[in-house]
Every structure is written in structure tokens, then in C-alpha cells.
Protein backbone atom coordinates (compact mmCIF):
# COMPACT_ATOMS: atom_id res chain seq x y z
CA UNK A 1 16.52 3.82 -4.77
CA UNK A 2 18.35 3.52 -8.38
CA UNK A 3 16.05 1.48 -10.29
CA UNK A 4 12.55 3.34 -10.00
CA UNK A 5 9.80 5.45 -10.95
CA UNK A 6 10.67 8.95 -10.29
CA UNK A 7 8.06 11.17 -10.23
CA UNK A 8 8.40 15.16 -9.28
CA UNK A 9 5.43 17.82 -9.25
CA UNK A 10 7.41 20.90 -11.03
CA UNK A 11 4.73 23.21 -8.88
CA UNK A 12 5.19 22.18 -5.35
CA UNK A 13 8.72 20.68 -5.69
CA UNK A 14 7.25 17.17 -4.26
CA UNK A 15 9.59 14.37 -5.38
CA UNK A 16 8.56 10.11 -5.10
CA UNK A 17 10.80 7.43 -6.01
CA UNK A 18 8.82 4.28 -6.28
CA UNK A 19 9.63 0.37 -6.80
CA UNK A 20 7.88 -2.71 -6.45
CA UNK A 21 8.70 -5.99 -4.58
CA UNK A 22 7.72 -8.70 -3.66
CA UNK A 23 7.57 -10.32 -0.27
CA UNK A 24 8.54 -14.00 1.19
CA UNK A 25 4.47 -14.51 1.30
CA UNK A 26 4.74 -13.51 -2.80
CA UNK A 27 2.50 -10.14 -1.94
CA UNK A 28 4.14 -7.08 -4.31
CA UNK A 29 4.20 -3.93 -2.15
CA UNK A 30 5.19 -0.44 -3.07
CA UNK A 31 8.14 0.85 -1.55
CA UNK A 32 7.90 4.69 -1.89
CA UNK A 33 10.82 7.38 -0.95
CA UNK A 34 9.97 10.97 -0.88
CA UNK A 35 10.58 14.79 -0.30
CA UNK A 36 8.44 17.74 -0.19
CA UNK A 37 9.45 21.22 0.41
CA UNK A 38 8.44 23.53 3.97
CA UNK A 39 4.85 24.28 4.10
CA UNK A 40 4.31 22.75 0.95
CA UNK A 41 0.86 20.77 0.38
CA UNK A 42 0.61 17.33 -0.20
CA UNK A 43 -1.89 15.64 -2.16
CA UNK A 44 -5.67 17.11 -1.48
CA UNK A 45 -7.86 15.05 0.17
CA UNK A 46 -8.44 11.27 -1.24
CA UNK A 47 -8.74 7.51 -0.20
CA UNK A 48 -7.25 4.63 -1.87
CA UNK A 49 -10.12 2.15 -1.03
CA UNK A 50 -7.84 -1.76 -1.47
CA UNK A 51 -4.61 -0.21 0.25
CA UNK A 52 -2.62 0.51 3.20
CA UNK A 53 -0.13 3.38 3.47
CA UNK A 54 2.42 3.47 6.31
CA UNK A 55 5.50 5.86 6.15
CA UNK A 56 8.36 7.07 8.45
CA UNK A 57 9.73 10.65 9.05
CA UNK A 58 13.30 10.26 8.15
CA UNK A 59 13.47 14.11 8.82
CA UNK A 60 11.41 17.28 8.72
CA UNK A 61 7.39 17.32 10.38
CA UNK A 62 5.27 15.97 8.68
CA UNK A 63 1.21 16.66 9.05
CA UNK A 64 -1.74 14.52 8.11
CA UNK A 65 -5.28 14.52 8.52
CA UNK A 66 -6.61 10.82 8.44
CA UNK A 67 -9.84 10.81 8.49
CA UNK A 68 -11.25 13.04 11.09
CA UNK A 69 -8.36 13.31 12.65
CA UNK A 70 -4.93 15.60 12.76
CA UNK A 71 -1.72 14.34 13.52
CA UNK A 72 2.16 15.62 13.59
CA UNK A 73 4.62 13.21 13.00
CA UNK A 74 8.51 14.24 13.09
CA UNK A 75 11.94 12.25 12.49
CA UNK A 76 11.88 8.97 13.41
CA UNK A 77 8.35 8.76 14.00
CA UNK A 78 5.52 7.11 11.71
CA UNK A 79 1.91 7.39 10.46
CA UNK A 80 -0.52 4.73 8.89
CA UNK A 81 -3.44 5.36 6.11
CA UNK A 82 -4.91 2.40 6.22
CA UNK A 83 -7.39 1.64 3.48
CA UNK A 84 -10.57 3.20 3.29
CA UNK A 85 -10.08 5.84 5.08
CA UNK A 86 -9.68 9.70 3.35
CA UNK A 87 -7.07 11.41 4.00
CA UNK A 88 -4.17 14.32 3.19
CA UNK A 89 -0.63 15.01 4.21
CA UNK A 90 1.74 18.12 4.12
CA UNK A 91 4.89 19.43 5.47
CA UNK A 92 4.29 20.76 8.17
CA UNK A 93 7.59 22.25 9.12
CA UNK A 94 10.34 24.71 8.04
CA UNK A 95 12.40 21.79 6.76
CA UNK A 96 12.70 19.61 4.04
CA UNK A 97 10.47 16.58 5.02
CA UNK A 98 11.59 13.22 3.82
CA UNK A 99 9.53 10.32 4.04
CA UNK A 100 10.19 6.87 3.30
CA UNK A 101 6.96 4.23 3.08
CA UNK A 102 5.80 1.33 2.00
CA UNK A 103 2.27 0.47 0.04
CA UNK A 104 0.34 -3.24 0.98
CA UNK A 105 -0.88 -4.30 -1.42
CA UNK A 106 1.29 -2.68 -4.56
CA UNK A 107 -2.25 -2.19 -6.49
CA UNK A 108 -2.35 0.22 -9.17
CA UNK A 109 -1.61 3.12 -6.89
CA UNK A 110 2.32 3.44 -8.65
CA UNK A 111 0.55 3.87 -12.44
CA UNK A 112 -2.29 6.44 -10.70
CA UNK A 113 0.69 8.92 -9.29
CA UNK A 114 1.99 8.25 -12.53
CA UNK A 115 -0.49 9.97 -13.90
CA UNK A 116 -1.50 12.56 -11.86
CA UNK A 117 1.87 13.71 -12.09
CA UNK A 118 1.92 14.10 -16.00
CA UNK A 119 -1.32 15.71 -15.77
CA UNK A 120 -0.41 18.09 -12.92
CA UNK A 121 2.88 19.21 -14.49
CA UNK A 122 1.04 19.53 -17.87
CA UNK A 123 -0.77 22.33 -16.45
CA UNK A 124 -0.23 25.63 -14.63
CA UNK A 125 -0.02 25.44 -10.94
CA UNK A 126 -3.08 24.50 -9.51
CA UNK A 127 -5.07 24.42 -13.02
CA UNK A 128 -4.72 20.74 -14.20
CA UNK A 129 -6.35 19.96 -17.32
CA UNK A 130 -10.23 18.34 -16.57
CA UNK A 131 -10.02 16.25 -19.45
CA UNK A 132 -6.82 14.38 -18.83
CA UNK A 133 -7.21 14.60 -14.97
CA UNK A 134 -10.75 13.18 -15.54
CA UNK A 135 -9.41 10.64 -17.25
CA UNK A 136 -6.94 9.05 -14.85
CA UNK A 137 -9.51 9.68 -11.79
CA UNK A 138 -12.07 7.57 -13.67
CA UNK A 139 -9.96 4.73 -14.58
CA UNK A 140 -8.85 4.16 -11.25
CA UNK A 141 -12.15 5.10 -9.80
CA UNK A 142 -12.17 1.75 -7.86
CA UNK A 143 -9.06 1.37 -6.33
CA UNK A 144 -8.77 5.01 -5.68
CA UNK A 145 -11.06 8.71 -5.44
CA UNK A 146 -10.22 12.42 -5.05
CA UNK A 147 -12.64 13.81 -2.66
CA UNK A 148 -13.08 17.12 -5.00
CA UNK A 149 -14.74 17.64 -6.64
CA UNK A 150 -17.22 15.17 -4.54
CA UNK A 151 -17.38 11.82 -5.62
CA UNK A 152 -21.29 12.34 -6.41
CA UNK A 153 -20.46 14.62 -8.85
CA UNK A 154 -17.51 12.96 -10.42
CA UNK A 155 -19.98 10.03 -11.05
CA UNK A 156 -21.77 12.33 -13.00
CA UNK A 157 -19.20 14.97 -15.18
CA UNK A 158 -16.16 12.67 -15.58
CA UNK A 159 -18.38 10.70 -18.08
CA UNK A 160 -19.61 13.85 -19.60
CA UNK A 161 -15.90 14.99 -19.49
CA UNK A 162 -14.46 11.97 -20.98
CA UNK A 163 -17.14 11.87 -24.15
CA UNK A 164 -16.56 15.43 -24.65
CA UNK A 165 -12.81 14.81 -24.75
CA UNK A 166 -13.13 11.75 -27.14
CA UNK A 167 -14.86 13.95 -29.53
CA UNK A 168 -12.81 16.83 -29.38
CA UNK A 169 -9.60 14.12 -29.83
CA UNK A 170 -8.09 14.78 -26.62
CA UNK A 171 -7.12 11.13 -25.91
CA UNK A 172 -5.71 10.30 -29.66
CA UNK A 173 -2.45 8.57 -29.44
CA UNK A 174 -0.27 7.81 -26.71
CA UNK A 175 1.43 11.61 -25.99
CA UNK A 176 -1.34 13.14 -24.35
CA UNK A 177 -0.64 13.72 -20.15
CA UNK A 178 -1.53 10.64 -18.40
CA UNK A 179 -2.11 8.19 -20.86
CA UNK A 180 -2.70 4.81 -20.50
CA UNK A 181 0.03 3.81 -22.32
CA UNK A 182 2.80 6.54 -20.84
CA UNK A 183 1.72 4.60 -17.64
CA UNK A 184 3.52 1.82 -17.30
CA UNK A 185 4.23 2.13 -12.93
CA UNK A 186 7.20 1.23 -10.91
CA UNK A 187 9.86 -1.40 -11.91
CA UNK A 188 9.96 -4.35 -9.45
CA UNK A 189 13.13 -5.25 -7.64
């Protein structure tokens, strides 16, 4: 893909390349590219609640828990997320995995990685900041949730989180990780 988002977590060395387009029916999907490194993680667990996810191994193993279940996919084979339903990926081999994948509807889901990424690679490995990472998880709290901390308790600290981070001048501007306005998702194509 030349003409998209590229996105890369500097701590786990997991690289998307994202564009949007639309279909004959006029529907914008998400067409997604990616790598991760062996035995790296994924994304934690989470659920994108208007959206289905379905990918294809172009090489490497790749695992996924979807829902309850556990599944191994390798080259050439494919796995669905389909909306709704919480789940988590990883590479589950000792090569490179590369996936390729497509998101129905488009949603928001490009600007939401967006963000995550910025905030992720704003922060040491595995240490995000809460304010900024609170901040992208709650404005895309209904298309999309992280299942940790629970979503129970997100409902009740993010807000806390947010006012805090207001007052203290965290979200001044348009240079902090994540913002809104650094957001701006895929092209289309």
C-alpha cells in the first residue's frame, strides 16, 4: 500500500498500513496490511462493537483468542472477529507474521489505532500515559472498548481521569499524544 496510514508500535515492532475504500454497494471498508515480530503480543484484549474484522496469513502463525475460543491460523489461512465479540491476537510463531485484512464497515476504528499508537509510543514499554490513553478509549467508547482495565471501571475513572487532565492542561493544543486533531485516519483510495 503507498498511499496510507502507517502506523508502527516502537515497543513491540508491530507495523499497520491502513486505507480506506469504498465498495460497488458505496460501503467504505478498511483495508489493513500488517507485520508483527515472533512471539510478539498483539493488541490486549478488546471488542470493536459496529465492526467486522477478517484477515489472511500471508506468512508466519498467527494466534487469536475470539471470544472464548483459541485458534492458530498459518499462511494462507484466515480468521474472522466479527463484531461484538472480544478478542486478542499474537504471533504465534518463530517468524515474521504478516497479515493482510480488511475492516466492514470502515468506522472510526483507522483514527482509534491512530491513537493508541501515539499514545503507546509516547510512553515506555508497557506504561502508556492514563491521561492520553483515557482519552482516546473514552471517545471511542461506543464503537470500541479495552477490556482492562474492566469496562465497569473505565465508566467510572476515565471521567475522573479526563477532568483531572483538563485541569492539569494535559489536552491544551493539538501536540499532545493522541489528539483529536493529530487524528485524522486513513486516506481513501
Amino acid at each position: 500500500m503507498e498511499n496510507c496510514l502507517r502506523l508502527e508500535n516502537r515497543h513491540t515492532g508491530e507495523v499497520l498500513r491502513l486505507h480506506r475504500e469504498r465498495t460497488a454497494e458505496g460501503q467504505t471498508i478498511l483495508l489493513i496490511d500488517g507485520t508483527l515480530p515472533p512471539h510478539a503480543a498483539g493488541p490486549p484484549l478488546h471488542v470493536h462493537f459496529q465492526i467486522l474484522e477478517e484477515g489472511t496469513v500471508k506468512s508466519g502463525t498467527l494466534g487469536a483468542q475470539i471470544g472464548r475460543n483459541r485458534i492458530v491460523a498459518k499462511a494462507g489461512e484466515s480468521a474472522a472477529f466479527p463484531a461484538g465479540v472480544v478478542h486478542k491476537w499474537w504471533n504465534a510463531g518463530e517468524d515474521l507474521l504478516e497479515l493482510s485484512g480488511q475492516v466492514t464497515p470502515a468506522g472510526d476504528l483507522d483514527r482509534y489505532l491512530q491513537g493508541v499508537f501515539a499514545v503507546l509510543n509516547a510512553g515506555k514499554a508497557g506504561r502508556p500515559s492514563l491521561f492520553y490513553l483515557a482519552h482516546v478509549v473514552w471517545r471511542h467508547r461506543d464503537t470500541q472498548a479495552l477490556m482492562l482495565p474492566p469496562r465497569a471501571i473505565q465508566r467510572i475513572v476515565f471521567p475522573v481521569v479526563l477532568l483531572a487532565g483538563r485541569v492539569l492542561g494535559k489536552y491544551r493544543g493539538d501536540n499532545w499524544p493522541g489528539s483529536p486533531a493529530s487524528c485524522t485516519g486513513a486516506p481513501e483510495v
